[in-house]
Protein backbone atom coordinates (compact mmCIF):
# COMPACT_ATOMS: atom_id res chain seq x y z
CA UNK A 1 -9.90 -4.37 -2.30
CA UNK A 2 -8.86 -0.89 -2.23
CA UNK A 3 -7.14 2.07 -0.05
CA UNK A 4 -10.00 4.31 1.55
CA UNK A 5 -9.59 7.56 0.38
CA UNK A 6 -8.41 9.27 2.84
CA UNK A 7 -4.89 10.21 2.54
CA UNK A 8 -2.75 12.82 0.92
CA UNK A 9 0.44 11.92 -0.14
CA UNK A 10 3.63 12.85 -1.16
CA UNK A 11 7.03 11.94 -2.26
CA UNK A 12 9.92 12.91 0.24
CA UNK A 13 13.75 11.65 0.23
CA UNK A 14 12.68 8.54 -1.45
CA UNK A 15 10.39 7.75 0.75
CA UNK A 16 5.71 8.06 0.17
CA UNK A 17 4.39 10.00 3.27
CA UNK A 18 0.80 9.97 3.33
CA UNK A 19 -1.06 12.34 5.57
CA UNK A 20 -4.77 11.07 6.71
CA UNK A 21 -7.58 13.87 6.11
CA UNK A 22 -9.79 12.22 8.31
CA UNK A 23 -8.79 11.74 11.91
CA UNK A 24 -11.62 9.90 13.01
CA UNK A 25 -10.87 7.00 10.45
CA UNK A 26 -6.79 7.22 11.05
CA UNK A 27 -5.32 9.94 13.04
CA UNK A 28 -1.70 10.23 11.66
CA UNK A 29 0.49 9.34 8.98
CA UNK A 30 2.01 6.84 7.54
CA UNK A 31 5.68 6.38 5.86
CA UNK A 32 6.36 3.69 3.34
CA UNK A 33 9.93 3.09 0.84
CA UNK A 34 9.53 2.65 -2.30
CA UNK A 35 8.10 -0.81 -2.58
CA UNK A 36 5.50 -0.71 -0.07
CA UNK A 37 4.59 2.71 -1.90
CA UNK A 38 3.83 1.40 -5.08
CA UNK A 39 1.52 -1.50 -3.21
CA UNK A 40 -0.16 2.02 -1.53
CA UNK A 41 -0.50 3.04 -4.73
CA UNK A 42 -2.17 0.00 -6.92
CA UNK A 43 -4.59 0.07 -4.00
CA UNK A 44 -5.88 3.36 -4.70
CA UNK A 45 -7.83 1.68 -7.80
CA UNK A 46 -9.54 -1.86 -6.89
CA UNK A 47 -7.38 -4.50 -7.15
CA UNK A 48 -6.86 -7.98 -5.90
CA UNK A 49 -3.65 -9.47 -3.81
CA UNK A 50 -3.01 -11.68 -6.85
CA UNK A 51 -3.09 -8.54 -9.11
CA UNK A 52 -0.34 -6.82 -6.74
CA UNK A 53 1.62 -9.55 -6.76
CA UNK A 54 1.59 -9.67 -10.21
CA UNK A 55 2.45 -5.98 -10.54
CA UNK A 56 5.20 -6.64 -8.57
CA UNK A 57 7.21 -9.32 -10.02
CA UNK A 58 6.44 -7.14 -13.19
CA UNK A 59 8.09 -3.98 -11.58
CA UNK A 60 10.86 -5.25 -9.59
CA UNK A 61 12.03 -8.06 -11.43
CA UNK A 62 11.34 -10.88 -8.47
CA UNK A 63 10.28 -14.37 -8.25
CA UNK A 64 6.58 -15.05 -7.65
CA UNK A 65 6.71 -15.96 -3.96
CA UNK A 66 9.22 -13.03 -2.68
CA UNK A 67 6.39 -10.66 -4.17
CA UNK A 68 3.53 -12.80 -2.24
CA UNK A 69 5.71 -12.14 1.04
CA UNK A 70 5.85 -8.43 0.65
CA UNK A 71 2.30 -7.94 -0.55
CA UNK A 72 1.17 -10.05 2.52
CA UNK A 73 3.35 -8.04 5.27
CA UNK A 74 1.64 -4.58 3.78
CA UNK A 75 -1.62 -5.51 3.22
CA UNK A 76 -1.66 -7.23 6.61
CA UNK A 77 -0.67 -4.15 8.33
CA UNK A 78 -2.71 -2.15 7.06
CA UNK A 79 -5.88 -4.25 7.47
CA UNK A 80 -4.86 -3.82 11.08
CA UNK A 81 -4.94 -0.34 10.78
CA UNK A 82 -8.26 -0.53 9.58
CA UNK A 83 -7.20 1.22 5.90
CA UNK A 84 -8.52 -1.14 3.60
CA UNK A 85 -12.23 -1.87 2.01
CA UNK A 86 -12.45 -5.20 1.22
């Protein structure tokens, strides 16, 4: 799976804001901390959930399953918003 391309982004305060270029695909932008902004990140290369996850107990230091839970919530939201190619 992977981000469409889309989106310019940028750091600000600590926070990734990513600005779409493409207003008929996602008219907006989007604002993410620093954890959901590194999953925003691994997904602008293919990647699989289990590779995220991975990356993330890696990163951050956390078990298995609290890295699942976070992965899940972004990836969920932003298959909603109709972001990701599967």
């Amino acid at each position: 799976m992977k981000l469409l391309n889309i989106f310019e982004s940028e750091e600000i305060n600590n926070e990734k804001v990513m600005v779409s270029l493409d207003s008929d695909k996602f008219n907006g932008l989007i604002r993410a901390n620093d954890t959901a902004g590194y999953i925003i990140d691994c997904l602008k290369n293919d990647t699989s959930e289990n590779e995220l996850i991975i990356n993330m107990v890696k990163k951050y230091g956390i078990t298995e399953e609290r890295a699942s839970l976070g992965v899940s919530s972004i990836l969920k939201q932003l298959r909603e918003l109709g972001l990701i190619i599967e």
